[in-house]
Protein backbone atom coordinates (compact mmCIF):
# COMPACT_ATOMS: atom_id res chain seq x y z
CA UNK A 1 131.80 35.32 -32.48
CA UNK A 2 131.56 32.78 -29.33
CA UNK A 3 128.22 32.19 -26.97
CA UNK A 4 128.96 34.16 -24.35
CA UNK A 5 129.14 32.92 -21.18
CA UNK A 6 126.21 34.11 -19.76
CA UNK A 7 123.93 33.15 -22.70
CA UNK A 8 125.94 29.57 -22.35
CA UNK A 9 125.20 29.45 -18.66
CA UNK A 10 121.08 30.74 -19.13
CA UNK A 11 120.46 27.97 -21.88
CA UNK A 12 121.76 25.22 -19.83
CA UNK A 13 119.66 26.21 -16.58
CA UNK A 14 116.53 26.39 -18.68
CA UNK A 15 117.80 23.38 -20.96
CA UNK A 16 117.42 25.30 -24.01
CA UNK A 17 118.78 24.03 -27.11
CA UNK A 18 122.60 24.31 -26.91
CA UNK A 19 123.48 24.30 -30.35
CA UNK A 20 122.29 28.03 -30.82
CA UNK A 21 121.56 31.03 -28.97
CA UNK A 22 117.94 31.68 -30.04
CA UNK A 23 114.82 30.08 -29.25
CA UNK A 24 111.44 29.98 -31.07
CA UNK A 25 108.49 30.31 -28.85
CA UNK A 26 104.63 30.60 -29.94
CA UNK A 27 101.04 31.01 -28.66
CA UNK A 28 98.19 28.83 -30.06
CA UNK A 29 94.81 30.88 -29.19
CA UNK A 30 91.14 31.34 -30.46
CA UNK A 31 91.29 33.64 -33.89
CA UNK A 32 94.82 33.12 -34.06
CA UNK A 33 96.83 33.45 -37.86
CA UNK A 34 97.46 30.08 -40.11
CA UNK A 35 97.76 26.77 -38.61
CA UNK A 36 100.87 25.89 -36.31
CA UNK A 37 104.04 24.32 -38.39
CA UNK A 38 105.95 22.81 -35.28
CA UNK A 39 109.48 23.02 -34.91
CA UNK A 40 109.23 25.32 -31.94
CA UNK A 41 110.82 24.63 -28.75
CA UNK A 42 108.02 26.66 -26.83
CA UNK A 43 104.59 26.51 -27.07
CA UNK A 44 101.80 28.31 -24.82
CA UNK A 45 97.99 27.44 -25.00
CA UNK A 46 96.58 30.64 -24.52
CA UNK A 47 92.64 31.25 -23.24
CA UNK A 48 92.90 34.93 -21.85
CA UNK A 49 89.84 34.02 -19.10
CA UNK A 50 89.52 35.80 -16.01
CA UNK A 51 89.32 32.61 -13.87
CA UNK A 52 90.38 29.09 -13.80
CA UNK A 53 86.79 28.05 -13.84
CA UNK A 54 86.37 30.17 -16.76
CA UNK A 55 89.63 28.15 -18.53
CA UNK A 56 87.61 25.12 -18.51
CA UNK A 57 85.65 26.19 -21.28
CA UNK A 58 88.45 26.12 -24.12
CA UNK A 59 88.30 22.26 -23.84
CA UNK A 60 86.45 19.48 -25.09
CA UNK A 61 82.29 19.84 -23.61
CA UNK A 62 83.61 23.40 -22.83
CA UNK A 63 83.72 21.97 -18.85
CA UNK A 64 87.66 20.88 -19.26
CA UNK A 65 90.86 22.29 -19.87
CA UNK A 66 92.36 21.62 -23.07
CA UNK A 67 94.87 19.12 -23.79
CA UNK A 68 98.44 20.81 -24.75
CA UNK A 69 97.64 21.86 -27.81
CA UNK A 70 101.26 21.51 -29.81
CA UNK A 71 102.37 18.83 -31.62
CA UNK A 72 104.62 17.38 -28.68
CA UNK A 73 107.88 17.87 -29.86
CA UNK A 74 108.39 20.47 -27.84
CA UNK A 75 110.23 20.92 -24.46
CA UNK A 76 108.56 23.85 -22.66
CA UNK A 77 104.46 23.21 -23.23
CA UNK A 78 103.14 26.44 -21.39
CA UNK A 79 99.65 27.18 -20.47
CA UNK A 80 98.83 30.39 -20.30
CA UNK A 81 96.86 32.16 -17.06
CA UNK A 82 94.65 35.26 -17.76
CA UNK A 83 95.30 37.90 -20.15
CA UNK A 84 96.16 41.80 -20.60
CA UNK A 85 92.37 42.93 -18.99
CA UNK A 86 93.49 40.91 -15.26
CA UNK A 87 94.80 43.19 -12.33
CA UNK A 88 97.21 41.96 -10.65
CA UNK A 89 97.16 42.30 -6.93
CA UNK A 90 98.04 40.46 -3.70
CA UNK A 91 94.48 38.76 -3.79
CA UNK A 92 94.65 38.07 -7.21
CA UNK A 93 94.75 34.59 -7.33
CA UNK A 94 92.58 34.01 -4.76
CA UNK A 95 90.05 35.10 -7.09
CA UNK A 96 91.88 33.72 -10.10
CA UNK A 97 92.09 29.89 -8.23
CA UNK A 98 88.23 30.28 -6.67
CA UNK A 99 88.91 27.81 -3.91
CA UNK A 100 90.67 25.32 -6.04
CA UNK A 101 94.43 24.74 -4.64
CA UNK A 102 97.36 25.97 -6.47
CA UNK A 103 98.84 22.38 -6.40
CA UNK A 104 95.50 20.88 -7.65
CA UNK A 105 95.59 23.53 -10.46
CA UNK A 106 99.58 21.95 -11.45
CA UNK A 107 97.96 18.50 -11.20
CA UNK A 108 95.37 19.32 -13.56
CA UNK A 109 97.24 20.90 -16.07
CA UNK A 110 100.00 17.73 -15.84
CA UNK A 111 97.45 15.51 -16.44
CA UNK A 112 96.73 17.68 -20.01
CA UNK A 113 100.25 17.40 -21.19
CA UNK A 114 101.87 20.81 -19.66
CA UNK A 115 104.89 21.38 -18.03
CA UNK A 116 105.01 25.43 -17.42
CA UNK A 117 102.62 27.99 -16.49
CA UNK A 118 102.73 31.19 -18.08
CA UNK A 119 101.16 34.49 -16.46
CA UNK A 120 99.90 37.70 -18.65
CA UNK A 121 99.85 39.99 -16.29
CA UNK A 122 100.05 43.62 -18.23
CA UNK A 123 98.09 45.52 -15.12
CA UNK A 124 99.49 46.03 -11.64
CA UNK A 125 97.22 48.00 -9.28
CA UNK A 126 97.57 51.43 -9.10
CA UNK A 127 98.50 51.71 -5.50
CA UNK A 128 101.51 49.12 -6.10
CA UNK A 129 102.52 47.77 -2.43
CA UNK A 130 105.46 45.78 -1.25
CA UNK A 131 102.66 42.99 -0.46
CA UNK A 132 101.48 43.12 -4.36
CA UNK A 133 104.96 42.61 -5.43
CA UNK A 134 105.39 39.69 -2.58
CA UNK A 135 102.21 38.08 -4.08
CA UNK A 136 103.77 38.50 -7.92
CA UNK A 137 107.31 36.28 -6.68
CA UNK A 138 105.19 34.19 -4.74
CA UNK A 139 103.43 32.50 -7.46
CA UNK A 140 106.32 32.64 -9.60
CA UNK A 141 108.24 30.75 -6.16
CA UNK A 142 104.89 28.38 -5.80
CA UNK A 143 104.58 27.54 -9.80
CA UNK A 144 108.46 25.71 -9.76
CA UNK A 145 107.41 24.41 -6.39
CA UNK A 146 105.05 22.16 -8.01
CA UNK A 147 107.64 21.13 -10.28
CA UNK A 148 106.28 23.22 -13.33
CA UNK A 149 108.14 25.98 -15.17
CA UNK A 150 107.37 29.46 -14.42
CA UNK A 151 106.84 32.73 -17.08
CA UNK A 152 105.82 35.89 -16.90
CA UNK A 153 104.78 37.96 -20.02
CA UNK A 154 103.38 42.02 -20.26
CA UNK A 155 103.77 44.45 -22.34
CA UNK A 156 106.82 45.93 -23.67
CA UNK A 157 108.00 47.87 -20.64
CA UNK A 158 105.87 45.95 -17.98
CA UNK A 159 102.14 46.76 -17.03
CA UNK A 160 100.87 49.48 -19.38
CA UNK A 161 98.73 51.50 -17.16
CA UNK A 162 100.41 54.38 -15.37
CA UNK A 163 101.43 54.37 -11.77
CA UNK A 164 102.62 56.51 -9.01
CA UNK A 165 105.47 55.03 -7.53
CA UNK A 166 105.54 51.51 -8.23
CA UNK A 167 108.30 49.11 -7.82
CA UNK A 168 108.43 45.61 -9.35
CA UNK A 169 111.38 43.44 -7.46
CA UNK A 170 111.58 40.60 -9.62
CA UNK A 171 113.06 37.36 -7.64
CA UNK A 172 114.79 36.24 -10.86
CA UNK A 173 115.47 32.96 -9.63
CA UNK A 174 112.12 31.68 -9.95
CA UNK A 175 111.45 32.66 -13.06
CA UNK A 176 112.10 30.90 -15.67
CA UNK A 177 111.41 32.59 -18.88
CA UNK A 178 109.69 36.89 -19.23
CA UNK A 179 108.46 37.40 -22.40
CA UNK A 180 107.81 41.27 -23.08
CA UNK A 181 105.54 42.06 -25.86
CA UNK A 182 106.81 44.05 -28.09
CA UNK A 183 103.95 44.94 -30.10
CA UNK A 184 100.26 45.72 -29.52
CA UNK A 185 97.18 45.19 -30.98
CA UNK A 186 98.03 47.08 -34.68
CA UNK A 187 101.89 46.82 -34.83
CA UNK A 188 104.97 45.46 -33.83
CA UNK A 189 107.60 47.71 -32.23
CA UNK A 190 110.20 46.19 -34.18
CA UNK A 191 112.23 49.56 -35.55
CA UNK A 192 109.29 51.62 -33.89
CA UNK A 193 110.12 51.73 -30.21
CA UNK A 194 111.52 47.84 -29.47
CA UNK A 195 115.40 50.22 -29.60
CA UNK A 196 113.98 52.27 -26.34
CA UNK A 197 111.98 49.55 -24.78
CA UNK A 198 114.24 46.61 -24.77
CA UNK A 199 116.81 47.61 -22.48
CA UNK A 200 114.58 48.58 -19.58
CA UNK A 201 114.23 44.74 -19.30
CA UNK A 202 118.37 44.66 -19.34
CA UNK A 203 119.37 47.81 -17.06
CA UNK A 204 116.16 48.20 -15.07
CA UNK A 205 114.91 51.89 -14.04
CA UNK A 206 111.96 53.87 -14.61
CA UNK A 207 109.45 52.62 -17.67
CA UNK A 208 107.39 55.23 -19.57
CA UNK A 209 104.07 54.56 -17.75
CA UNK A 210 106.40 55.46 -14.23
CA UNK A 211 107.54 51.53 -12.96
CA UNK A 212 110.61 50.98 -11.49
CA UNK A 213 112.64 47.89 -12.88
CA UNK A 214 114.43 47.19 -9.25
CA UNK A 215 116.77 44.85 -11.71
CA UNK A 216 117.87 44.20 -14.89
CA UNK A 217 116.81 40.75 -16.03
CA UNK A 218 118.96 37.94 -14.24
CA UNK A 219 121.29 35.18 -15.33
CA UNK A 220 118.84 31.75 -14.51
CA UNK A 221 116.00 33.93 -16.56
CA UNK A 222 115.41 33.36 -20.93
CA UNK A 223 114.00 36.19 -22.64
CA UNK A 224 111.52 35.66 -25.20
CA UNK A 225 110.65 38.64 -27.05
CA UNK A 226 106.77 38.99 -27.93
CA UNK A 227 106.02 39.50 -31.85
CA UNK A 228 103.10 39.87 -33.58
CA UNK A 229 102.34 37.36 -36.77
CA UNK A 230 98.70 38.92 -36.72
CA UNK A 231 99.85 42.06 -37.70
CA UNK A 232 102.85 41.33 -40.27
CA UNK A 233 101.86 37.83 -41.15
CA UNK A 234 102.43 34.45 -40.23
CA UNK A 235 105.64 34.66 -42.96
CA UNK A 236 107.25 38.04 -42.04
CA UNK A 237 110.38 36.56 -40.21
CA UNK A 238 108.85 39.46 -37.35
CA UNK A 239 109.90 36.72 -34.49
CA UNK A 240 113.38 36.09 -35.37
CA UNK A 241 114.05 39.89 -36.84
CA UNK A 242 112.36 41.46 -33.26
CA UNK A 243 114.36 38.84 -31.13
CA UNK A 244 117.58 39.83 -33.35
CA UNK A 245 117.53 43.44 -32.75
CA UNK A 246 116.36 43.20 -29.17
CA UNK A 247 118.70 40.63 -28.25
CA UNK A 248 121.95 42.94 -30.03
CA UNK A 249 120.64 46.07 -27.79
CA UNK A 250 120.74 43.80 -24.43
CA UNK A 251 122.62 40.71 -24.93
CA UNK A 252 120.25 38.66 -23.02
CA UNK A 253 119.96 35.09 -23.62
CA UNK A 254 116.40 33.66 -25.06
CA UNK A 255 114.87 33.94 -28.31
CA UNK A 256 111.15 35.34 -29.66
CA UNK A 257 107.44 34.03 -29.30
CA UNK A 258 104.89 34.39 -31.59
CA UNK A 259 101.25 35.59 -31.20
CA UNK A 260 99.76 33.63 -32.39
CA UNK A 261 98.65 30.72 -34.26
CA UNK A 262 94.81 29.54 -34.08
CA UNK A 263 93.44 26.39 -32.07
CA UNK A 264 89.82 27.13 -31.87
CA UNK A 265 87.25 25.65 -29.66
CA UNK A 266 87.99 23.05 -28.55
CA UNK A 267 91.64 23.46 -28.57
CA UNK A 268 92.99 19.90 -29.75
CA UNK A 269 96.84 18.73 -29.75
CA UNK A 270 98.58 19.66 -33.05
CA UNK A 271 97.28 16.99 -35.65
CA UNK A 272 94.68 14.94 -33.39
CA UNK A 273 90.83 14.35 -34.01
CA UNK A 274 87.78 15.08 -32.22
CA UNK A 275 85.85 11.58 -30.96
């Protein structure tokens, strides 16, 4: 069968690799499984702190942030901000930033070799408010406006934690890449739930902890779907088989990424040496 042209139209906004439909995506984290191959065309440094201050400690003197820590082949080179214990909020990152600027955050991580920030945000507040969901497309808006590429990843069906009437209006245009998890910490969902989860993400509606989806996915937006190498093993195939069967159920254009792959303290670019 053909591309489609909507997955032919998605890989050239994101300037994915044309010659196929899927893309291979992985985190590089503390504790993480086996030592990264390359060959991916996405790769995400992740820390999971609670504050850019806090971030500084995963590089070199445990005072910097790391270098990108792939082997810089790749095109997207993602850091990753906070983790699945954050709460997102309209003052979030206020708090997150601590008085540093959001374009002196982009400078910084430039300067290590990234081109795309990444956001785990798997908790929205309970009380969900049209401001909260302002704040969520803001930094999405603010992370391409300093000329970096912009992701959002949670859990399979969004934030995890319950709500009462939450809705999350995505502005799809100004994100880049979403990247729903579709495992947790002991499993993958592949053939144990990914078949009811995925296509929230491609029809929208009501999730099973009570968020509304205001739309499906849109067309300038790759989806990566999360699978877990530290539960089946680092040579399972669990990437390409979850993005496979998620991607036949929706027909939305991306690929998988892989958690995760270690890079330890301090996290060092894929091959280089400590001096």
């Amino acid at each position: 069968m053909g591309m489609s042209m909507r997955v032919l139209q998605s890989l050239l906004v994101c300037g994915a690799p044309a010659s196929g439909a899927m893309m291979k995506g992985a985190w590089l984290a503390p504790g993480g499984v086996g030592k990264y191959p390359g060959g991916y065309d996405l790769v995400a440094h992740f820390a999971g702190e609670p504050s850019w201050a806090r971030a500084h400690y995963h590089g070199p003197g445990q005072n910097s942030i790391p270098e990108f820590p792939g082997d810089g082949s790749e095109k997207y080179k993602f850091f990753t901000v906070c983790g699945d214990s954050c709460v997102f909020n309209a003052g979030f990152m206020a708090s997150y930033l601590g008085g540093t600027a959001m374009a002196d955050m982009c400078s910084e991580l430039k300067s290590k070799g990234y081109n795309g920030i990444m956001y785990d945000f798997e908790i929205f507040e309970y009380t969900w408010s049209d401001a909260d969901n302002q704040a969520l497309n803001n930094v999405f808006r603010d992370t391409k406006a300093c000329g970096m590429y912009s992701a959002w990843t949670t859990a399979a069906m969004g934030p995890f934690e319950d709500t009462a009437t939450g809705v999350i209006d995505i502005n799809w245009n100004k994100l880049d890449f979403v990247m729903p998890q579709m495992y947790d910490a002991h499993q993958n969902y592949y053939q144990n739930g990914l078949e009811k989860y995925a296509p929230w993400w491609k029809n929208g509606g009501v999730s099973i902890h009570k968020w509304t989806l205001a739309t499906g996915v849109g067309p300038n937006t790759l989806v990566l779907w999360g699978a877990s190498t530290q539960s089946a093993g680092v040579d399972s195939g669990i990437g390409p088989k979850t993005a496979d069967a998620a991607m036949a159920i929706t027909g939305l254009p991306g690929g998988f990424i892989e958690w995760t792959y270690d890079c330890a303290y301090p996290c060092l670019m894929a091959n280089a040496t400590l001096v």
